[in-house]
Protein backbone atom coordinates (compact mmCIF):
# COMPACT_ATOMS: atom_id res chain seq x y z
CA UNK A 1 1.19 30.71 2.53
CA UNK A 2 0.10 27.75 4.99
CA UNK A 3 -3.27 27.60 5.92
CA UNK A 4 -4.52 26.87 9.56
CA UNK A 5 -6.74 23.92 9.09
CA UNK A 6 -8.20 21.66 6.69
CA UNK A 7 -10.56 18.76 7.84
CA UNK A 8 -12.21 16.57 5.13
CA UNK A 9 -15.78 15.93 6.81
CA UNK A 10 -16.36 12.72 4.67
CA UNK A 11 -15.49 9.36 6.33
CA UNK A 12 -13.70 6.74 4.78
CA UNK A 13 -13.15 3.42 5.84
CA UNK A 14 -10.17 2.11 8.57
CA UNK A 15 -7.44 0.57 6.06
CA UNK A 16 -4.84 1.55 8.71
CA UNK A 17 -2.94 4.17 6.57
CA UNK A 18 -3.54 7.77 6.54
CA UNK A 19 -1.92 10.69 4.20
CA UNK A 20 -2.47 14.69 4.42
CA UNK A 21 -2.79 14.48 0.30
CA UNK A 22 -6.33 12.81 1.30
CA UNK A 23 -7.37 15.88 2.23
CA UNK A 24 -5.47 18.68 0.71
CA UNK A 25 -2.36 18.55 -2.08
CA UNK A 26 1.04 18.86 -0.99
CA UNK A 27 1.53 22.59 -2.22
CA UNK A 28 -0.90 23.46 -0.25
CA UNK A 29 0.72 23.23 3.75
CA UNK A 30 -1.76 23.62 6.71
CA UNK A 31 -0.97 23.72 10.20
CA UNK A 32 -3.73 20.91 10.46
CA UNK A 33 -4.50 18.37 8.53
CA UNK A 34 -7.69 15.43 9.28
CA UNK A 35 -10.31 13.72 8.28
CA UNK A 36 -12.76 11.02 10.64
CA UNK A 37 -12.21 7.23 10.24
CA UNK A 38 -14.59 4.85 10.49
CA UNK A 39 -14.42 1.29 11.67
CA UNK A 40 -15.62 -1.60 10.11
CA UNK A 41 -19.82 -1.45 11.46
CA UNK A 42 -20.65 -3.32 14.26
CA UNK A 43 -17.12 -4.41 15.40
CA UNK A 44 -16.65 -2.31 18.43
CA UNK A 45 -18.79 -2.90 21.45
CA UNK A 46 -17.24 0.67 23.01
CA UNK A 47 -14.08 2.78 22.23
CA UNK A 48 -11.05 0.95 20.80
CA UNK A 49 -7.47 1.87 21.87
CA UNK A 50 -5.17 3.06 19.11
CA UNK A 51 -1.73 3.42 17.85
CA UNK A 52 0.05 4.95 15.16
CA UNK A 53 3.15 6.54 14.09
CA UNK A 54 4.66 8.59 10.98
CA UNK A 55 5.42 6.46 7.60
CA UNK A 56 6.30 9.32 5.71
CA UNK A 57 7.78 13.34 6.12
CA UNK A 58 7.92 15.52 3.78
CA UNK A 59 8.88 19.21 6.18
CA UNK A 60 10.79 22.16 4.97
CA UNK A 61 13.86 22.97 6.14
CA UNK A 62 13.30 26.74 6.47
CA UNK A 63 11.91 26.23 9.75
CA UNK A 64 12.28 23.48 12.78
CA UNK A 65 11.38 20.28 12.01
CA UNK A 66 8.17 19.70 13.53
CA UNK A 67 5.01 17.10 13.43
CA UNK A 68 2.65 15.71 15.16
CA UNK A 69 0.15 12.56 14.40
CA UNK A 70 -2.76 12.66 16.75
CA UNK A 71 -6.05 10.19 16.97
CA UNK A 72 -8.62 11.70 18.71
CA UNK A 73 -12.62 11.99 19.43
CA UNK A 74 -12.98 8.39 19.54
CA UNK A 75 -16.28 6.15 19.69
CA UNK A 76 -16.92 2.59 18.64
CA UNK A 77 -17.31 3.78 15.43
CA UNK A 78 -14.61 5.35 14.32
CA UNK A 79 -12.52 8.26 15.17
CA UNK A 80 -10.93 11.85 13.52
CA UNK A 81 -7.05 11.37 12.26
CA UNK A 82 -4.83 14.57 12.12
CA UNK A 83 -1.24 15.68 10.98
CA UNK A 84 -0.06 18.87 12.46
CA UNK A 85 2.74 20.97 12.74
CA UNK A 86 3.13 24.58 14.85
CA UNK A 87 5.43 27.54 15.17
CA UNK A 88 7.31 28.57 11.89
CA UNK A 89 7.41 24.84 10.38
CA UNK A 90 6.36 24.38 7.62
CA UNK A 91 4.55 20.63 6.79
CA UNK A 92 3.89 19.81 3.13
CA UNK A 93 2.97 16.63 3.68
CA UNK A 94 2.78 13.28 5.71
CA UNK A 95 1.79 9.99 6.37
CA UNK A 96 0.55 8.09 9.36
CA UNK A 97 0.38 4.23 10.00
CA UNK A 98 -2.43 3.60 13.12
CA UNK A 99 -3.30 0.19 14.52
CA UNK A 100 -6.05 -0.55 17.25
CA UNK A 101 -7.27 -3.29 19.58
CA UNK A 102 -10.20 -3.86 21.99
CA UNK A 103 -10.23 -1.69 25.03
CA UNK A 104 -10.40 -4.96 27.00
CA UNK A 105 -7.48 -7.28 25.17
CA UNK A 106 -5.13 -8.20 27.51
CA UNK A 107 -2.79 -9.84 25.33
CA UNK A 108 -1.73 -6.68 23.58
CA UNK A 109 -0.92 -3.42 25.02
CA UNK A 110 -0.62 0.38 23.59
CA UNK A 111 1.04 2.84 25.30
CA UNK A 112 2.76 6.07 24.46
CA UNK A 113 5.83 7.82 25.50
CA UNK A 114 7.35 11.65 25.13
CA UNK A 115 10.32 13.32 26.08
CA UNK A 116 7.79 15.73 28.76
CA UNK A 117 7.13 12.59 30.88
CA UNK A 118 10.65 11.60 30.35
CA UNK A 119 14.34 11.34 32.58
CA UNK A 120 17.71 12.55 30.76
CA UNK A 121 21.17 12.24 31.65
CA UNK A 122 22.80 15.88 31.64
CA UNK A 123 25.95 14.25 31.33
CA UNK A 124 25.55 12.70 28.13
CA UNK A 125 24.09 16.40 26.67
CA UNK A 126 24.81 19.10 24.16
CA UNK A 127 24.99 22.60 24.86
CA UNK A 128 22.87 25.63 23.04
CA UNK A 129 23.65 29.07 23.89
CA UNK A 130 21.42 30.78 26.38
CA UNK A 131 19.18 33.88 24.93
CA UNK A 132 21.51 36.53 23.53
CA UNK A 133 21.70 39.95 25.60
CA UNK A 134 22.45 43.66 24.62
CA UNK A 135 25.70 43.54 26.74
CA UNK A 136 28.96 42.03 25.55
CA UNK A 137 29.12 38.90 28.59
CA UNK A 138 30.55 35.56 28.46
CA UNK A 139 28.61 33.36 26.30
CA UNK A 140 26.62 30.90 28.74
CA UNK A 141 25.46 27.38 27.76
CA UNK A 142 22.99 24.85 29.08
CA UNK A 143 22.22 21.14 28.66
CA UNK A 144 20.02 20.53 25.39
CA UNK A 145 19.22 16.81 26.28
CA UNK A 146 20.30 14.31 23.92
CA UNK A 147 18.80 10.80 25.20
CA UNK A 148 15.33 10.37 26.86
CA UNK A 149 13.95 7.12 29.29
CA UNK A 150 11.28 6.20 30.86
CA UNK A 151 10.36 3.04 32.49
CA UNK A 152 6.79 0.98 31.91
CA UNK A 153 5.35 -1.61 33.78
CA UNK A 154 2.61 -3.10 32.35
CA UNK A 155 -0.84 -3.59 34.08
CA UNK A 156 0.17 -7.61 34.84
CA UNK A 157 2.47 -9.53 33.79
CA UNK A 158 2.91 -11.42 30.73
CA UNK A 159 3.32 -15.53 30.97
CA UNK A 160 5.98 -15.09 28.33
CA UNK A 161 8.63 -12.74 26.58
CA UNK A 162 7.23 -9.90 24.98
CA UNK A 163 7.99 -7.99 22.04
CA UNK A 164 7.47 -4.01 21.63
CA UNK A 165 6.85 -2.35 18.23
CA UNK A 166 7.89 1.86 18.59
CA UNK A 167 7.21 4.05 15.86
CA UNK A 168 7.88 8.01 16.16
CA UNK A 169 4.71 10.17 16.41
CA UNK A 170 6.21 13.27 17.31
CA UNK A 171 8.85 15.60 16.34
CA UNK A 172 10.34 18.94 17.06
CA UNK A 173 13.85 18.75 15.88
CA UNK A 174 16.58 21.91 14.82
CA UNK A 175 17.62 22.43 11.21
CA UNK A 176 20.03 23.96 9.19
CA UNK A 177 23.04 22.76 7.61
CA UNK A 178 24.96 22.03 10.96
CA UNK A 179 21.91 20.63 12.15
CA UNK A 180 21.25 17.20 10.66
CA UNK A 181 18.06 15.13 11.60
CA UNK A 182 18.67 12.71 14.13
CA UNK A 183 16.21 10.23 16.19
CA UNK A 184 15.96 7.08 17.38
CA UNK A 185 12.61 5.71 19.19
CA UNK A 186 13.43 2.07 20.81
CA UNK A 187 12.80 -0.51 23.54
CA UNK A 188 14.80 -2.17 25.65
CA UNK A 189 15.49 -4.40 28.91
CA UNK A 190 12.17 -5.57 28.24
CA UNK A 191 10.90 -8.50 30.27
CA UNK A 192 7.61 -9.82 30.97
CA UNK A 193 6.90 -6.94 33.80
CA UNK A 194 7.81 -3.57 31.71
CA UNK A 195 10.62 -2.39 29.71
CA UNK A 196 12.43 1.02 29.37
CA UNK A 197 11.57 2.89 26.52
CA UNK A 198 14.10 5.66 24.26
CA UNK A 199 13.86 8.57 22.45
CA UNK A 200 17.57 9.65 21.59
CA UNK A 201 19.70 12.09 19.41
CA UNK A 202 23.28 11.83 18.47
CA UNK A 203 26.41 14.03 16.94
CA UNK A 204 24.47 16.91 15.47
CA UNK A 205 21.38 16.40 15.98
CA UNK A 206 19.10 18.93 18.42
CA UNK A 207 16.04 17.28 19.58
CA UNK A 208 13.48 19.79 21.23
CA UNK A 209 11.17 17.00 21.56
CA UNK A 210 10.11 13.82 20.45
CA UNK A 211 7.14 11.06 20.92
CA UNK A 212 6.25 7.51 20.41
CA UNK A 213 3.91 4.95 20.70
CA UNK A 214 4.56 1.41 21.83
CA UNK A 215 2.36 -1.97 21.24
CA UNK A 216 3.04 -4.48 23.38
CA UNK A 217 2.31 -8.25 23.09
CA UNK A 218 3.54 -11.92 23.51
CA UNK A 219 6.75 -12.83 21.52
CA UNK A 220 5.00 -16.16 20.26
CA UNK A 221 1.10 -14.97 19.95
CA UNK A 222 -0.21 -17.32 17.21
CA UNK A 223 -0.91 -14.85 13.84
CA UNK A 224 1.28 -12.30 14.45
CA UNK A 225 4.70 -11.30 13.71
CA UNK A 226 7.16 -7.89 14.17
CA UNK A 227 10.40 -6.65 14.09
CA UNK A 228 12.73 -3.81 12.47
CA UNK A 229 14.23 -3.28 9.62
CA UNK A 230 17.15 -0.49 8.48
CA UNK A 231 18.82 0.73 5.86
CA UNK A 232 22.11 -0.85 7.61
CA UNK A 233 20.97 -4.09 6.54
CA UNK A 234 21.52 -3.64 3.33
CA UNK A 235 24.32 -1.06 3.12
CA UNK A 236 26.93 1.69 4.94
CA UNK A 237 25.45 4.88 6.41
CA UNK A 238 28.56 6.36 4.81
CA UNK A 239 26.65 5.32 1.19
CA UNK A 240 23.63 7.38 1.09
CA UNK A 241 20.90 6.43 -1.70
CA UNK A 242 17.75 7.64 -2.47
CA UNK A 243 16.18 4.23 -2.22
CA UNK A 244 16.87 1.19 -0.12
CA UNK A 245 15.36 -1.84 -0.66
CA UNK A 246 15.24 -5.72 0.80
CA UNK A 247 12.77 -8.31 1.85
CA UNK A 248 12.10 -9.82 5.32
CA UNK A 249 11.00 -13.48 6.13
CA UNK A 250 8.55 -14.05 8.60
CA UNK A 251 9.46 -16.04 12.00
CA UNK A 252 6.29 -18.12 11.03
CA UNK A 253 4.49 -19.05 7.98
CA UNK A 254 1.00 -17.47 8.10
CA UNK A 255 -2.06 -19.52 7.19
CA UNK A 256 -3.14 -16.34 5.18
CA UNK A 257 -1.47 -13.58 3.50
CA UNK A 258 -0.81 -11.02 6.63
CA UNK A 259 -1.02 -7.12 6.77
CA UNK A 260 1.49 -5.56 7.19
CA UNK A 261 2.14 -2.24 9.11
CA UNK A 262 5.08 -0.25 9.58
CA UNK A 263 6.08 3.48 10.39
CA UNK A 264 9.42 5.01 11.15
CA UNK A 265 11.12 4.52 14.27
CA UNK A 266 14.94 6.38 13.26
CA UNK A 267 16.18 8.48 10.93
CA UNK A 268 19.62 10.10 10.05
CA UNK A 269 18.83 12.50 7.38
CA UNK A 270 21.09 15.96 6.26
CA UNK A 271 19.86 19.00 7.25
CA UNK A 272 20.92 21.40 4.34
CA UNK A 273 18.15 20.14 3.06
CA UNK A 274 13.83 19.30 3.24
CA UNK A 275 13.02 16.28 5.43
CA UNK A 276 11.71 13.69 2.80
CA UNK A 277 11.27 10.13 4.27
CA UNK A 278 9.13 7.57 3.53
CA UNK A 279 8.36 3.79 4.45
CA UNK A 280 6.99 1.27 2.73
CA UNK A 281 6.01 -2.44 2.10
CA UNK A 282 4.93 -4.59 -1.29
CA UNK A 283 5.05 -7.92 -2.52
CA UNK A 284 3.57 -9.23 0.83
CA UNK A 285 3.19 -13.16 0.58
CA UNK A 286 2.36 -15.59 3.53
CA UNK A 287 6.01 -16.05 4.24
CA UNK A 288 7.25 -12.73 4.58
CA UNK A 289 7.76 -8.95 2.35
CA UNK A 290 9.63 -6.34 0.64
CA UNK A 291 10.58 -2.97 2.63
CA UNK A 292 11.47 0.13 0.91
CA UNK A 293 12.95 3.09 3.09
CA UNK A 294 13.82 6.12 0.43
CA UNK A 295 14.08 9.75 -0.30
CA UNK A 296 13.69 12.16 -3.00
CA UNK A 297 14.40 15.66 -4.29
CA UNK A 298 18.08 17.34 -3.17
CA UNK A 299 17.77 15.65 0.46
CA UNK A 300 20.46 13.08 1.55
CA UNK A 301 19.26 9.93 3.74
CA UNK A 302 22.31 8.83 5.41
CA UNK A 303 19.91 6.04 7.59
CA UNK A 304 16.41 5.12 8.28
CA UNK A 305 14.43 2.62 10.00
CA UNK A 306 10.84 1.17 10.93
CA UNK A 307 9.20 -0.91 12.98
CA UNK A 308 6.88 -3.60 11.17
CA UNK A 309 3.71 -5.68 12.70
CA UNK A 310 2.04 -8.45 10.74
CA UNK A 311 -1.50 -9.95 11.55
CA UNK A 312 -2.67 -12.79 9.83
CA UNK A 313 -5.88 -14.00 11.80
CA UNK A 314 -7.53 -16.20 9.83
């Protein structure tokens, strides 16, 4: 039986990671899940701006596939962090990965982008049968849209290249076993005006609805570093394992040991089974780490991927 809410009054400090079994044990599903954050004292002068994404799933398939990661009532102090699901889903657990900056940077930009606010091509669509009627007709179909775009500009211009980080904070996706989970949150013909961001399904996967959040920032800003990482690199879709595993090497050599953050940007999972996902990172040095994409129980990850961010300030 899923409970409607459970919030954890007691604050805890900002380590950028957040995780449902915080608050209440996996066996226990709620339809909401939070607890407030608070920021290191005195190191806000007003409201931050934040990101964050999913870094791990754990859904049921007996119902759609839906979660969403929300950060919300924010001050200068700190701000409440929740994991929610709606309908007949059913969330045992999850994890989020969040990130903020100064309402006033200018060399770094958060943004966020869902399907609603979105353009799709009918053309490149599936079809779902409309609602069923008493009378024996002619089964009719519409588009269920399959790939999702929207264009950003940023406030000004860069000087320079950028690079944008996406990581998936939002799902509502079909299941069942001819359903498997498909998504894919990316940028592209980025330049130093805007870029187009994605939100796509493929084959057979039925997305109802999807979100993302994008940081934006200088390709060569001194003390940081980002990119993506898949279980491609390391081997076929066609070999699914429960655990992937390789290391990445920064593009520079930090002066300190960096922290890392990562969440999920696509994954290719069967749907005859429980969503289980999760990302990780270890054995970070100053010169780069060790990712870890993986699965557990009967579920079957075909492909997964996240999107990484490394700050080393001194």
């Amino acid at each position: 039986m899923r409970i409607a809410m459970v919030h954890l009054a007691k604050s805890r400090l900002d380590d950028g990671h957040f995780s449902t079994e915080e608050v209440r044990r996996r066996e226990k599903p709620a339809l909401s899940t939070s607890r407030p954050i608070a920021f290191t004292p005195n190191h806000y002068d007003e409201p931050p701006n934040l990101a964050a994404g999913f870094s791990s799933l754990d859904v049921s398939c007996e119902g759609p596939i839906r979660a969403n990661l929300i950060a919300d009532n924010i001050t200068k102090d700190g701000f409440r962090i929740a994991i929610e699901t709606w309908g007949q889903s059913t969330l045992y657990a999850a994890d989020g990965t969040f990130i903020e900056r100064k309402a006033t940077a200018k060399e770094c930009i958060f943004g966020q982008f869902d399907t609603r606010d979105a353009s799709f091509s009918p053309a490149k669509s599936a079809t779902a049968p409309r609602a069923a009627t008493t009378r024996k007709l002619a089964v009719q179909t519409e588009p269920v849209p399959r790939k999702y775009a929207k264009r950003f500009d940023f406030p000004q211009p860069f000087k320079e290249p950028v690079e944008v980080v996406c990581w998936l904070n939002r799902l509502d996706m079909s299941s069942g076993r001819d359903r498997d989970y498909k998504i894919r949150a990316f940028a592209d013909e980025g330049d130093e005006e805007g870029f187009t961001a994605h939100l796509n399904t493929w084959d057979n996967g039925e997305l109802h609805g999807a979100a993302m959040c994008w940081i934006a920032f200088p390709k060569l800003k001194p003390h940081v570093d980002s990119g993506r990482f898949t279980t491609t690199d390391v081997r076929k879709r066609t070999d699914p394992r429960p655990k992937t595993s390789a290391r990445v090497k920064f593009k520079q050599r930090f002066a300190v040991v960096p922290t890392v953050l990562t969440a999920l940007s696509m994954l290719d999972t069967a749907g005859n089974a429980d969503l289980r996902v999760r990302v990780s990172v270890s054995e970070v040095s100053r010169e780069g780490f060790r990712w870890t994409l993986e699965t557990w129980g009967d579920s079957t990850l075909y492909a997964a991927g996240a999107s990484w961010i490394a700050l080393g300030f001194p």
